[in-house]
Structures are given as C-alpha cells and as structure tokens.
C-alpha atoms as a PDB file:
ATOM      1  CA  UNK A   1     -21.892  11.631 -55.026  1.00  0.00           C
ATOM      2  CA  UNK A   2     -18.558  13.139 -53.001  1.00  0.00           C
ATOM      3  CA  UNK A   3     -20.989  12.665 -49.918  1.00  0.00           C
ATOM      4  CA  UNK A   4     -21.721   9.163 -50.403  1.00  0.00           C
ATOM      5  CA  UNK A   5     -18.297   8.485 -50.829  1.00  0.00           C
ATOM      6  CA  UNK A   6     -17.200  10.360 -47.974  1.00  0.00           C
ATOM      7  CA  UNK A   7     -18.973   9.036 -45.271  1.00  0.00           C
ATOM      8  CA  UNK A   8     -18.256   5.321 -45.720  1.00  0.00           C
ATOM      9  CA  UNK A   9     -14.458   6.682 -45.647  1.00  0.00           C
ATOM     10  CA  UNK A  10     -14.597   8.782 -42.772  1.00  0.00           C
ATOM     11  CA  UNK A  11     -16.497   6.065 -40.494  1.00  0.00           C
ATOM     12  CA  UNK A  12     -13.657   3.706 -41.705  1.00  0.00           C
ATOM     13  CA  UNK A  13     -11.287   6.069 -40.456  1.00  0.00           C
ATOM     14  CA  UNK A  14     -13.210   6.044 -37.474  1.00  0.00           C
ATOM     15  CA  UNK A  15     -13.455   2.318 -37.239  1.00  0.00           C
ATOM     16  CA  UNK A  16      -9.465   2.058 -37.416  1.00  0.00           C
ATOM     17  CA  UNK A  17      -9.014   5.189 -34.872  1.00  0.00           C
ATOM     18  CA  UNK A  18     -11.572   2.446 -32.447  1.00  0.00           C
ATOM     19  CA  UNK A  19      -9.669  -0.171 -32.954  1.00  0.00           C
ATOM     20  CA  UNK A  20      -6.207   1.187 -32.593  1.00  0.00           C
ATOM     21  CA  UNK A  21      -5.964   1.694 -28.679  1.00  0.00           C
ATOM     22  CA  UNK A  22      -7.031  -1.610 -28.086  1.00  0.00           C
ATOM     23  CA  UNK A  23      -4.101  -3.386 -30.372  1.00  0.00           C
ATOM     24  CA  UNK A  24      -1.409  -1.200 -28.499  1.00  0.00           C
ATOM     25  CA  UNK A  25      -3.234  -2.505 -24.950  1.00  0.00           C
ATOM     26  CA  UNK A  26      -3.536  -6.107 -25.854  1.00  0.00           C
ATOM     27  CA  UNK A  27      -0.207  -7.485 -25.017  1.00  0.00           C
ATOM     28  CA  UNK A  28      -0.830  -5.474 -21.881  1.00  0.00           C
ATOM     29  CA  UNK A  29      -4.293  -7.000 -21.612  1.00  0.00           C
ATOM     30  CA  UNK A  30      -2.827 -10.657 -21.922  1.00  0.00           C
ATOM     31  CA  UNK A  31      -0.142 -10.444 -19.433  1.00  0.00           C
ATOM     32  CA  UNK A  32      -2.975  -9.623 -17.109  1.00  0.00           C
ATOM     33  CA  UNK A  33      -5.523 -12.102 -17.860  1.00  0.00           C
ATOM     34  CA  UNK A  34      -2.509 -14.764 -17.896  1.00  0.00           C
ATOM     35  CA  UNK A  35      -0.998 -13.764 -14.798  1.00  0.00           C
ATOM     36  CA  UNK A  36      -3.558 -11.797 -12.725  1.00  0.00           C
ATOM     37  CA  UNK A  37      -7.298 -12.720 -13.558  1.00  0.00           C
ATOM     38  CA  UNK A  38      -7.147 -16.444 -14.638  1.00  0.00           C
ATOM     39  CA  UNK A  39      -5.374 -17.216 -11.333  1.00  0.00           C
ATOM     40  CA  UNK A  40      -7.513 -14.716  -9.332  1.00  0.00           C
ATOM     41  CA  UNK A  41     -10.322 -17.042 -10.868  1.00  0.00           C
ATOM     42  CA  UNK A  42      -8.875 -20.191 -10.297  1.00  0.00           C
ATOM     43  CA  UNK A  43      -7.555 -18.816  -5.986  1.00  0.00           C
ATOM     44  CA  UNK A  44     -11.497 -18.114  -6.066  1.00  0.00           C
ATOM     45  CA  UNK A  45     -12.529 -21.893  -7.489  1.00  0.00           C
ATOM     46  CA  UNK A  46     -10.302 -23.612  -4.956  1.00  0.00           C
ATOM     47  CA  UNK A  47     -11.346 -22.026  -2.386  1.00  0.00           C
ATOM     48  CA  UNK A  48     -14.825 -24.407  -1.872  1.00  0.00           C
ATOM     49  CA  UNK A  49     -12.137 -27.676  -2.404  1.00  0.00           C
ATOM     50  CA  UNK A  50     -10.093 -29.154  -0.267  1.00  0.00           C
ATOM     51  CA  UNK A  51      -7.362 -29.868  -2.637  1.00  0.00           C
ATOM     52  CA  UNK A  52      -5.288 -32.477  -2.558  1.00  0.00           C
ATOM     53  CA  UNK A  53      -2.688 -33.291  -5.186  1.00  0.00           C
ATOM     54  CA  UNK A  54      -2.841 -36.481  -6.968  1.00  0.00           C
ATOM     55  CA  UNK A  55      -6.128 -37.652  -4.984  1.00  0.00           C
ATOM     56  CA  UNK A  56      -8.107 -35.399  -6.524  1.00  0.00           C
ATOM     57  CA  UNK A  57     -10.206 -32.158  -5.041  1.00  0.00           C
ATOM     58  CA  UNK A  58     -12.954 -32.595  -2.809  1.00  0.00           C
ATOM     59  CA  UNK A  59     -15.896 -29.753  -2.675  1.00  0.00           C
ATOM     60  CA  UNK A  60     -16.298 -28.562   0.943  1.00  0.00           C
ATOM     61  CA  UNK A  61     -18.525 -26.043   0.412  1.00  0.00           C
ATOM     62  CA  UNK A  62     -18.130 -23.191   2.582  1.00  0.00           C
ATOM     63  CA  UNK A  63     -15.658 -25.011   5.085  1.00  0.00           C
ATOM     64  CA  UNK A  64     -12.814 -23.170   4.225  1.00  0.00           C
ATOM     65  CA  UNK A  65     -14.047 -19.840   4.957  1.00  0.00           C
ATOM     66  CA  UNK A  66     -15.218 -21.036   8.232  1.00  0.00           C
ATOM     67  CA  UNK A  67     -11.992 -22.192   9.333  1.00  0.00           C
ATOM     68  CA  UNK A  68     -10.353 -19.363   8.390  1.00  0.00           C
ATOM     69  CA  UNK A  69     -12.447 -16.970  10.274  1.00  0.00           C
ATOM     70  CA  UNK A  70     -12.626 -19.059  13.692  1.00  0.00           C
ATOM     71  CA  UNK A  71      -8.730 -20.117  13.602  1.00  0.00           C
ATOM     72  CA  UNK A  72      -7.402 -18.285  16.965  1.00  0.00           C
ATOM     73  CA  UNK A  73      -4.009 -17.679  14.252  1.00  0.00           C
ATOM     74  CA  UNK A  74      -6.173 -15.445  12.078  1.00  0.00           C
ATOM     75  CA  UNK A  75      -8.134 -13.590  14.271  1.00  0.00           C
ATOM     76  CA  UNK A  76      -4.438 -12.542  15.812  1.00  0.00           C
ATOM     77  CA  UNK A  77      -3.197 -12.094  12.544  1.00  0.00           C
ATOM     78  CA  UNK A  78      -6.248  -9.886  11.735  1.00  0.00           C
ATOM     79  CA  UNK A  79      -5.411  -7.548  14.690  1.00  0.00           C
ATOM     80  CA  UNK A  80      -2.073  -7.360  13.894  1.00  0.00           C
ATOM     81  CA  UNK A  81      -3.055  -6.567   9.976  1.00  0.00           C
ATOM     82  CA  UNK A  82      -5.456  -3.580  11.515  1.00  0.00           C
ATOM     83  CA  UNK A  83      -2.676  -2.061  13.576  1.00  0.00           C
ATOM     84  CA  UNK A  84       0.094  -2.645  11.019  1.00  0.00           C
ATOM     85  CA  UNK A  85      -1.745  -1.185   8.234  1.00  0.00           C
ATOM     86  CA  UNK A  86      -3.498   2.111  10.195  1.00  0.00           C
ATOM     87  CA  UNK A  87      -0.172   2.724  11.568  1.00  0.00           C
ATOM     88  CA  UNK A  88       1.965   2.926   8.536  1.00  0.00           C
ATOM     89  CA  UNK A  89      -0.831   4.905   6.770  1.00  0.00           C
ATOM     90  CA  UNK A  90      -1.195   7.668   8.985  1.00  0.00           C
ATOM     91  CA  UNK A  91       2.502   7.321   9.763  1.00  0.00           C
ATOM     92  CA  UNK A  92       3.046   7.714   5.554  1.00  0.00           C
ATOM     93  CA  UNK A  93       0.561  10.014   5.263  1.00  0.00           C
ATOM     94  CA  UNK A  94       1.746  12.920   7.946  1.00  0.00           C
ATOM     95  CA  UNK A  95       5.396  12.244   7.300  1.00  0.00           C
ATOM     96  CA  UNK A  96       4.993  12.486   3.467  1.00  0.00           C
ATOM     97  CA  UNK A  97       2.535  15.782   4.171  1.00  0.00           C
ATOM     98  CA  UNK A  98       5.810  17.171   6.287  1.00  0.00           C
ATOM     99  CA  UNK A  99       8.321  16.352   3.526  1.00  0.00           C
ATOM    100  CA  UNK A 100       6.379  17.914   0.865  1.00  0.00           C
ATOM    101  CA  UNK A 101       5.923  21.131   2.848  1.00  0.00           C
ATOM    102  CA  UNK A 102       9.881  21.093   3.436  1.00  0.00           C
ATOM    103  CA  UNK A 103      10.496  20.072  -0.270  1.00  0.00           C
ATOM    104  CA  UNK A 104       8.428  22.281  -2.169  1.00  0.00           C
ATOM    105  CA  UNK A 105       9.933  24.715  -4.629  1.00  0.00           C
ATOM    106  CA  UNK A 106      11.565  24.962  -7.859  1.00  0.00           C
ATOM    107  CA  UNK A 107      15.232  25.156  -6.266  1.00  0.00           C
ATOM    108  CA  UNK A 108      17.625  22.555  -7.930  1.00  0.00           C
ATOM    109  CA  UNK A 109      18.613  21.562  -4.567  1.00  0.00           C
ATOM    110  CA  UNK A 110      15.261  20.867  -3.424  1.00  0.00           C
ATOM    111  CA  UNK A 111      14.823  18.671  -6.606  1.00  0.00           C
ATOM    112  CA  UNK A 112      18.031  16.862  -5.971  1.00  0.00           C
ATOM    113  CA  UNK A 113      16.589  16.430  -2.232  1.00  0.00           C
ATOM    114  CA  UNK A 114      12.957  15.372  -3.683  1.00  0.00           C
ATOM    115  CA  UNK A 115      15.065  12.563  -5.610  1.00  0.00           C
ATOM    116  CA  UNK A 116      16.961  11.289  -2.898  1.00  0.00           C
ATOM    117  CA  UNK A 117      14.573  11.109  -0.770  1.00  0.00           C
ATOM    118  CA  UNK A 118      12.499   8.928  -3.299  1.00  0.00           C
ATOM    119  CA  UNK A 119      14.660   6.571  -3.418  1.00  0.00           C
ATOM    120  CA  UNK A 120      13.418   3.931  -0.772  1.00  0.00           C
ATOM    121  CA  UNK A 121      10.473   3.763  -3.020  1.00  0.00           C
ATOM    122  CA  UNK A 122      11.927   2.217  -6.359  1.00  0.00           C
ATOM    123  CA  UNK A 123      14.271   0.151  -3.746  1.00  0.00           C
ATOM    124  CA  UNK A 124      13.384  -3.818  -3.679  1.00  0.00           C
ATOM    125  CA  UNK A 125      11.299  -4.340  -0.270  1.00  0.00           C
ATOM    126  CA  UNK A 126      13.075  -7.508   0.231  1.00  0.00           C
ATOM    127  CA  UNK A 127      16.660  -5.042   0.183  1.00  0.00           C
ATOM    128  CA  UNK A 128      14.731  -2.312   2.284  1.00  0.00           C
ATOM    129  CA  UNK A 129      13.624  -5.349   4.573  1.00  0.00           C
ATOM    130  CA  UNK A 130      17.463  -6.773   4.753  1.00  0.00           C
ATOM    131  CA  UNK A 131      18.752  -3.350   5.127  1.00  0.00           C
ATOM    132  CA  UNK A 132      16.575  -2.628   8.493  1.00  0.00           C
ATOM    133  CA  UNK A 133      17.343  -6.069   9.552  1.00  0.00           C
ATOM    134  CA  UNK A 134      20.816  -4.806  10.111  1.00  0.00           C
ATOM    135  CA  UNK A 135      19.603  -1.134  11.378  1.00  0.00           C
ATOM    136  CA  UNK A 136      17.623  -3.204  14.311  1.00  0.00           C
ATOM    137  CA  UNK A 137      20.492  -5.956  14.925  1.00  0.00           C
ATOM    138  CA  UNK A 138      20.557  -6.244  18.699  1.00  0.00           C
ATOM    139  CA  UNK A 139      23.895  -5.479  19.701  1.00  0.00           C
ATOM    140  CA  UNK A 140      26.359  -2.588  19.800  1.00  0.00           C
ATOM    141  CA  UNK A 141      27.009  -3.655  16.251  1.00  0.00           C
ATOM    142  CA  UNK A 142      23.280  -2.596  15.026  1.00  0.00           C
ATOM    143  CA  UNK A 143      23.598   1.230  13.424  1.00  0.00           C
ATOM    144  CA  UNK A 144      20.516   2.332  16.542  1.00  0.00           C
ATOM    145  CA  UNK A 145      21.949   0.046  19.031  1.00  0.00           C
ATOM    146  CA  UNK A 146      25.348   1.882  18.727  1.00  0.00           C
ATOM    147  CA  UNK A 147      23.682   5.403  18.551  1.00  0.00           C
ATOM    148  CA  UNK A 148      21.583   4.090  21.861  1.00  0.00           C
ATOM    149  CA  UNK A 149      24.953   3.410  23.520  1.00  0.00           C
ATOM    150  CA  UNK A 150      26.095   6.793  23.286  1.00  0.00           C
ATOM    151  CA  UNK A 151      22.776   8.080  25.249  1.00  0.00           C
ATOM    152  CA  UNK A 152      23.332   4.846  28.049  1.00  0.00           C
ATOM    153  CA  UNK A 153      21.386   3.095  27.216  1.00  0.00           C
ATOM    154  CA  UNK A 154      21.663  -0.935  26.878  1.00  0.00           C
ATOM    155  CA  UNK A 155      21.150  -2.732  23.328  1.00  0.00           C
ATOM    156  CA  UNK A 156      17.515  -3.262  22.418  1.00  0.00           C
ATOM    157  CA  UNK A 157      15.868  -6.349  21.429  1.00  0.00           C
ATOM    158  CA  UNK A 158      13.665  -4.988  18.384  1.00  0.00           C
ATOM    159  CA  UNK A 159      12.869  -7.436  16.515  1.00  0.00           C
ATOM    160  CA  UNK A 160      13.104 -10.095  19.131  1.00  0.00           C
ATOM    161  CA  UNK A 161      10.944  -8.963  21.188  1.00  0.00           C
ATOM    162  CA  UNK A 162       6.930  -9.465  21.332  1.00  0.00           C
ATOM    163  CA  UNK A 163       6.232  -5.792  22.606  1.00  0.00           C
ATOM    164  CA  UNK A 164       8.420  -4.105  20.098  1.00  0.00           C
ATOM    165  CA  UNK A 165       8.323  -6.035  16.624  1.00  0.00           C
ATOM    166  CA  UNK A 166       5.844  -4.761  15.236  1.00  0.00           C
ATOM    167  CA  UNK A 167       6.158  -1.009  16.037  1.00  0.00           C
ATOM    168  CA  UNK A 168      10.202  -1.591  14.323  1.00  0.00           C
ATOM    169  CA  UNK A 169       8.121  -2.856  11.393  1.00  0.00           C
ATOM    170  CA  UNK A 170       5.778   0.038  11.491  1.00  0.00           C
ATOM    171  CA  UNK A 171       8.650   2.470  11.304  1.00  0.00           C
ATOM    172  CA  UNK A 172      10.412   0.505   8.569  1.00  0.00           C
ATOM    173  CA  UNK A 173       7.086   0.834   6.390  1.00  0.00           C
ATOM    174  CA  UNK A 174       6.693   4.549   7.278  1.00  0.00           C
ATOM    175  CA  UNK A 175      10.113   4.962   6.122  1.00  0.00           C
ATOM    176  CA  UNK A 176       9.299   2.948   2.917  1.00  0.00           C
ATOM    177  CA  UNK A 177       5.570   4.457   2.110  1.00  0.00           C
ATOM    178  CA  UNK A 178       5.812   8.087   3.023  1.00  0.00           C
ATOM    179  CA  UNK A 179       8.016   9.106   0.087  1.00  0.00           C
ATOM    180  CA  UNK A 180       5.315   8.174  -2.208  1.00  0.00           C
ATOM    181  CA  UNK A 181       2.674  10.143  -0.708  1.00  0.00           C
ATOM    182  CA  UNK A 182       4.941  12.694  -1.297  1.00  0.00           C
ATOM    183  CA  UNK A 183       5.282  12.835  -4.686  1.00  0.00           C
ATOM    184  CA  UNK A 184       0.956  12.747  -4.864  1.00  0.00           C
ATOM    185  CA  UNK A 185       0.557  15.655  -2.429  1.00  0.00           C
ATOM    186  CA  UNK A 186       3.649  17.559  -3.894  1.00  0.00           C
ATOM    187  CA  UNK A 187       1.371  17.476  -7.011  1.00  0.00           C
ATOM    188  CA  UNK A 188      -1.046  18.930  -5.214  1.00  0.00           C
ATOM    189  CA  UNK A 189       0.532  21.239  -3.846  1.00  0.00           C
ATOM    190  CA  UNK A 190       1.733  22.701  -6.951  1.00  0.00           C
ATOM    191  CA  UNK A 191      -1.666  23.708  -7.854  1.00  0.00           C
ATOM    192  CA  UNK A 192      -2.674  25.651  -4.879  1.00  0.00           C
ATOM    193  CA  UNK A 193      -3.450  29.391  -6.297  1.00  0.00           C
ATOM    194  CA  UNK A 194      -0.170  31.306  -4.284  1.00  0.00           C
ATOM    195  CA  UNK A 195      -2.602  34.581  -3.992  1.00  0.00           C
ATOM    196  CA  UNK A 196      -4.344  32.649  -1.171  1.00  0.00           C
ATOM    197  CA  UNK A 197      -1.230  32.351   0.531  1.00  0.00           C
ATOM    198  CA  UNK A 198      -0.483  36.064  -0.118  1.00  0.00           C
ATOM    199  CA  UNK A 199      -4.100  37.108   0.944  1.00  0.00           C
ATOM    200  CA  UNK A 200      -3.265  34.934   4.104  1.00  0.00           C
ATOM    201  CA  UNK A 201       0.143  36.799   5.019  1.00  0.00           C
ATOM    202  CA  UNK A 202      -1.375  40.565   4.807  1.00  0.00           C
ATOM    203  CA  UNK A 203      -4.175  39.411   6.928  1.00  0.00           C
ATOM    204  CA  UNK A 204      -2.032  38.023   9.556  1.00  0.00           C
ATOM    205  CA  UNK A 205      -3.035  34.563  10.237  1.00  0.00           C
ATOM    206  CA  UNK A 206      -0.418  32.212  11.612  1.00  0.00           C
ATOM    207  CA  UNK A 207       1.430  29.385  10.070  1.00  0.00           C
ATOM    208  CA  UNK A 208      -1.270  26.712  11.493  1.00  0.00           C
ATOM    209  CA  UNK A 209      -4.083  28.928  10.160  1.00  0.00           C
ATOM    210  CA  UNK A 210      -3.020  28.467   6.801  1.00  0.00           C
ATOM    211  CA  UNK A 211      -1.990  24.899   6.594  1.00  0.00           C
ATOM    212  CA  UNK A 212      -6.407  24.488   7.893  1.00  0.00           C
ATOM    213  CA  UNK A 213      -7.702  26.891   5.688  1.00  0.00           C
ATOM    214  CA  UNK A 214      -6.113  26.545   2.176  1.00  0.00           C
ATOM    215  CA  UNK A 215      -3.639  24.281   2.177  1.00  0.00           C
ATOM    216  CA  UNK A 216      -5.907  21.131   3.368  1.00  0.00           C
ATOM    217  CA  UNK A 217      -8.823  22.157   1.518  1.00  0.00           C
ATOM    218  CA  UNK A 218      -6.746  23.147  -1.881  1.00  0.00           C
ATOM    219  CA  UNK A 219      -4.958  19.511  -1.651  1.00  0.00           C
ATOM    220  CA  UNK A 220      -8.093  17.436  -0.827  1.00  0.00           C
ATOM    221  CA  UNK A 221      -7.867  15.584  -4.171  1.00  0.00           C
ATOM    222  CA  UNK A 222      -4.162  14.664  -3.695  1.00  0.00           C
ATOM    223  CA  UNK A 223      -5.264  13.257   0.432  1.00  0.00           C
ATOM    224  CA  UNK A 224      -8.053  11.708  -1.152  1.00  0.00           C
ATOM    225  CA  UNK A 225      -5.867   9.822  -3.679  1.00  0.00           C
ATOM    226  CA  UNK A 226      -3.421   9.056  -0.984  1.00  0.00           C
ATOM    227  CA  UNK A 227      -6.409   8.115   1.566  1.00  0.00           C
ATOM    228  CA  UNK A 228      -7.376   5.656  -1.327  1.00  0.00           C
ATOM    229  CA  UNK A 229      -4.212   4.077  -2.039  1.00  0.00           C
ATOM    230  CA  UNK A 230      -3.621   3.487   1.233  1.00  0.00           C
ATOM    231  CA  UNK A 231      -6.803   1.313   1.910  1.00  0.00           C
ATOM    232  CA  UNK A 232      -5.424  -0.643  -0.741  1.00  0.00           C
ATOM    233  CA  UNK A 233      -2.088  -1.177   0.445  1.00  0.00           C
ATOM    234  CA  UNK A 234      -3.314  -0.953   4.188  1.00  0.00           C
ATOM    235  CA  UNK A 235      -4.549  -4.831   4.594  1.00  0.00           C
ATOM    236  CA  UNK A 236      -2.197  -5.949   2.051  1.00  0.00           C
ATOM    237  CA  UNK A 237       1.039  -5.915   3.511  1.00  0.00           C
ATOM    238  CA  UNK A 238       3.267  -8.789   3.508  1.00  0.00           C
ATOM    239  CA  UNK A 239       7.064  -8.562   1.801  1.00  0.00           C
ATOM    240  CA  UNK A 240       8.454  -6.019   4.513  1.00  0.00           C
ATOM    241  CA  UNK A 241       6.899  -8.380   7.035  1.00  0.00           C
ATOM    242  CA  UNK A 242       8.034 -11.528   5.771  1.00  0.00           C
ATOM    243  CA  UNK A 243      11.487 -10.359   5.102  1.00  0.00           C
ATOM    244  CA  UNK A 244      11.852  -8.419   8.414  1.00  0.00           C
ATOM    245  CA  UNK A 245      10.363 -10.904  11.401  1.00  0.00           C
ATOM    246  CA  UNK A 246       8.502 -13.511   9.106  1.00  0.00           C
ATOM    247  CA  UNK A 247       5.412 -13.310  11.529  1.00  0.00           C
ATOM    248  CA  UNK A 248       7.732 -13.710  14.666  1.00  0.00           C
ATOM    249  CA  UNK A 249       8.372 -13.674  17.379  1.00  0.00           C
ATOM    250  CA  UNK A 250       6.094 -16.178  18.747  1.00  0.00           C
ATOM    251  CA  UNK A 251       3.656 -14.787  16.311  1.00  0.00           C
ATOM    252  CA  UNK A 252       3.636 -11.348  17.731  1.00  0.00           C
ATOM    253  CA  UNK A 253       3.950  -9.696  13.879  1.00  0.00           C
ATOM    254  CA  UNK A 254       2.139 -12.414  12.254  1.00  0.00           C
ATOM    255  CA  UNK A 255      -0.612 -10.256   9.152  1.00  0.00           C
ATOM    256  CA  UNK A 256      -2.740 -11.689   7.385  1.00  0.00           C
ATOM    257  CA  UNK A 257      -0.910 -12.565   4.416  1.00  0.00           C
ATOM    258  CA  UNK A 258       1.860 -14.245   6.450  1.00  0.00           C
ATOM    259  CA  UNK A 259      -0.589 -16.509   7.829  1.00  0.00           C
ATOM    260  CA  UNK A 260      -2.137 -17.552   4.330  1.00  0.00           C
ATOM    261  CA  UNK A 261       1.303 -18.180   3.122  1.00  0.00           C
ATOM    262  CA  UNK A 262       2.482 -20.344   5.747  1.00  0.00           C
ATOM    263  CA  UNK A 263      -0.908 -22.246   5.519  1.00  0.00           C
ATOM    264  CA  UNK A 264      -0.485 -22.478   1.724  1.00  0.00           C
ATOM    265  CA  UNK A 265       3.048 -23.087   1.490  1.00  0.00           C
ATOM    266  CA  UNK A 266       4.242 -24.778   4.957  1.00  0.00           C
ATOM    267  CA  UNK A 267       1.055 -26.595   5.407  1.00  0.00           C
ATOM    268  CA  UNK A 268      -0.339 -27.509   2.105  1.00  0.00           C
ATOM    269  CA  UNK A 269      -3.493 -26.276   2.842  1.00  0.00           C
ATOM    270  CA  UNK A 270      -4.223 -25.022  -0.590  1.00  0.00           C
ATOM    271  CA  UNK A 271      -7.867 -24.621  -0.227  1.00  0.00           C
ATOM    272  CA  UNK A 272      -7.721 -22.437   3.316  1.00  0.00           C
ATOM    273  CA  UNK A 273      -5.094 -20.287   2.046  1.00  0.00           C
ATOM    274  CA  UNK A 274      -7.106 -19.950  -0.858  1.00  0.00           C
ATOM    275  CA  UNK A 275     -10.067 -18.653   1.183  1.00  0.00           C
ATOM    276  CA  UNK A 276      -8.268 -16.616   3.174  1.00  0.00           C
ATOM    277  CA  UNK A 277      -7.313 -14.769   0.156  1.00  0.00           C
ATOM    278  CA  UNK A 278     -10.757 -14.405  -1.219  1.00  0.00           C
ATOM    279  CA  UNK A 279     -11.854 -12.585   2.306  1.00  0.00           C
ATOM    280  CA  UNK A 280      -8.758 -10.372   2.301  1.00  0.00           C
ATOM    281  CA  UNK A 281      -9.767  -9.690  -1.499  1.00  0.00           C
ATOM    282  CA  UNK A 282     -13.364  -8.370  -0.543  1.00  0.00           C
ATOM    283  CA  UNK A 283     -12.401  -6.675   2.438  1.00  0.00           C
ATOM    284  CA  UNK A 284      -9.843  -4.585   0.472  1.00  0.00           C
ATOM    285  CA  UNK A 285     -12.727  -3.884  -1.967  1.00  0.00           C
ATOM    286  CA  UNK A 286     -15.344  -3.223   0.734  1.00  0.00           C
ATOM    287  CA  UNK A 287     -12.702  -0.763   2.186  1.00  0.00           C
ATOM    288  CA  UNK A 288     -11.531   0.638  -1.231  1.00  0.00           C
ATOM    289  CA  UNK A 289     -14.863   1.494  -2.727  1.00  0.00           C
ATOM    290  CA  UNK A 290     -15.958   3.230   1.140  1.00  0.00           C
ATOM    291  CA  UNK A 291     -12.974   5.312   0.876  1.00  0.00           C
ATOM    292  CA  UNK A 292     -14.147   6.442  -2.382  1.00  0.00           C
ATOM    293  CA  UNK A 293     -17.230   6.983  -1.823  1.00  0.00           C
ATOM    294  CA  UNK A 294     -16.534   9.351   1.193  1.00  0.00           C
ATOM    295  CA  UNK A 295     -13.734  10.647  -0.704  1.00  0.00           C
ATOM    296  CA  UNK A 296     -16.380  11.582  -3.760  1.00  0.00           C
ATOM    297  CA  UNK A 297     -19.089  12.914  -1.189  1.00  0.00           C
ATOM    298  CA  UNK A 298     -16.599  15.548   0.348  1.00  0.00           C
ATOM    299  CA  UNK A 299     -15.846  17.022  -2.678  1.00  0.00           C
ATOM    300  CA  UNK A 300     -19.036  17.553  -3.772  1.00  0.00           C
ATOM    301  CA  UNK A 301     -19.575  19.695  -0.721  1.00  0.00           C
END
C-alpha cells in the first residue's frame, strides 16, 4: 500500500521538478519570440513582397534576392564585409592570444590589468566608435595625428581617405574584439596541466616550442570557441562601421549591413533590405555550423 502511494507522489514531484525550469525561462522565452523570432519571421515573409505602405504588398517572388546579389553596391559591400570581418578576427584572435599570455596569473595586479583591459568590451560601440572618431581626426588636433607630428610626419587622412578607411576601422574593431577572446582563452589557459610546462623546461625546448606543443593543443577548445564566435560576429558587423565612416568615403567601407540599412531606411526598399538580410542570415549559418563541424572533427583526433 506505501508503494502505491509513493509512486504517484514521487512522479508528481517529478512532474513539478519538469515543469519548474521552464516557468523561470518563460519571460525569457517571450522577450525572444516578441522581439527576435516573430520579426525574424516576418524580415523572412517580406522578403518575396515588394512592400509598399498603404498600397498594399505585391509578391515578387524571388526578385528581391536577385537584385540583391547582382547590385554592383553589394557585391562591393560583400568584399568589403570579407576583408573587414577576416581582418578583425585574426587581428582579435592573436592580439587576445598575446594578452592572455602577458596576463595570466593569480597576481592582484594582473587582475586589476585583466579588468582594465576589459573594459572596451562592456563600452557602448557607438561611444567606442565616437571615441576613435576623435583618435583618427585629421589634424594636429587628432591624439595619432599629434603623436605622427613628433616623428615628421604630415597629418593623415584616415578616415577620409578610400585606401585607409577601412584598415582605421579594422584596428578600431581589433581594439574592441580582442579583449573578449581574452577572457575565453584565459579560461583555457587556466586548465593547462603546469607539469607539461615543467616537463618542457628540464628538457630544454624553447619558448616557441612550447607555445606549439602544449599550449595550442591544451587550449584548442577555448580557439575553437573563439574560432566560432567569430564566424558569427565576422559577417555581421555594422555599429562600429556605421558610427565610424557610415560606409564612406565614396563607399570605400561600405559592409553588408550598411548597405541593407541604407536600402531599408534611406530608400524604402523594405522588401530588398529584407532579402538581403535573409542571405546574410544563411551565410552566417552556413559559416557557423562549418566552423563547428571542423572545430568537432579536430578534437576527435
């Protein structure tokens, strides 16, 4: 009899334990369907329309995404995207592997260090974005112009100027991203067995030796992280763009997203912009789950 009543208690108890995750994720759960997936849904269903307020949509089919992808603007834009986004990857990438390697301990300076130099990371991009705006001002009044003047040499046209815009943005992302990777390969680094490195010193090997044959291969989950995040970021950029050139000049920084949002939002091309999003969404995902799965195949080996 204690039996019988027993188990219809304990799968109760099991029943609530179910069901109690899911009521402390559902406001969490809303926001996102709200603000995230509905509209995700709805970018996707305007994409086949051309839309036009108070007239009502028309279905074009395919149209969209065949305008996108043989409009001159785009294909720029899409080199641009390549460049900006491989650049400040790699760029993040080896810069944050160098600060982690100068920033690991347990020191309380090195933590205060670790924290500072996290910073740019929880800072707005739109104030990072102002903030190298005034950096790269082209005169003597510019923070690097007026360190260039005490080498010679003249005031530079950053931002201005086609050939140099969108390295200056580069650098301003690097500067932005590499902090974060940081913190992931810190992590990793922190769980690198220290007899290796011992084992390493009484055998002799130099300083380049060591960083190929343990520390890479201890911290390939952190890289692999990092590698992952950064396809996802990679294609996406926009704010520090935006803010620091908006596409110019004469087009010369012009991603991607810039390009949708000007078509969206200048031109009232709802519909395009709409499909241009869609085709940045899949390529992100075609590059995301690639990444992973190369990422997953190297650690099995």
């Amino acid at each position: 009899m204690t039996a019988t009543l027993t188990t219809p208690r304990r799968r109760r108890v099991l029943a609530k334990r179910s069901v109690l995750p899911w009521l402390f994720l559902a406001p969490g759960l809303l926001l996102a369907l709200v603000f995230k997936f509905l509209p995700m849904g709805k970018g996707i269903w305007l994409s086949f329309f051309d839309v036009r307020p108070f007239l009502g949509d028309k279905w074009v089919g395919l149209d969209n995404y065949t305008r996108v992808l043989t409009d001159h603007r785009f294909q720029d834009a899409t080199g641009h995207t390549l460049l900006l986004g491989l650049g400040q990857s790699l760029g993040a990438i080896l810069v944050g592997f160098l600060l982690a390697l100068l920033l690991e301990g347990q020191a309380r300076s090195l933590k205060i260090m670790r924290t500072a130099v996290f910073l740019p990371v929880v800072t707005a991009t739109a104030v990072v974005g102002e903030m190298w705006r005034l950096l790269y001002y082209p005169t003597s009044d510019g923070l690097i112009n007026h360190g260039l003047s005490f080498l010679g040499l003249g005031p530079a046209q950053f931002l201005d100027n086609p050939d140099t815009a969108l390295w200056a943005t580069i650098v301003m992302a690097v500067w932005m991203l590499a902090p974060y990777n940081m913190v992931i390969i810190l992590a990793g680094l922190a769980g690198v067995d220290r007899t290796l490195y011992e084992a390493a010193a009484m055998d002799g090997v130099s300083l380049w030796q060591r960083l190929r044959h343990v520390t890479l291969p201890a911290i390939r989950p952190a890289l692999g992280i990092v590698l992952t995040l950064a396809a996802i970021r990679g294609l996406r950029v926009f704010t520090e763009v935006y803010v620091l050139t908006g596409g110019g000049p004469a087009g010369s920084t012009e991603v991607w997203m810039t390009r949708a949002y000007t078509l969206g939002f200048t031109r009232n091309d709802i519909g395009g912009a709409s499909a241009a999003s869609v085709v940045l969404l899949c390529v992100t995902l075609l590059l995301t789950v690639t990444v992973n799965y190369f990422r997953k195949r190297g650690d099995v080996r």
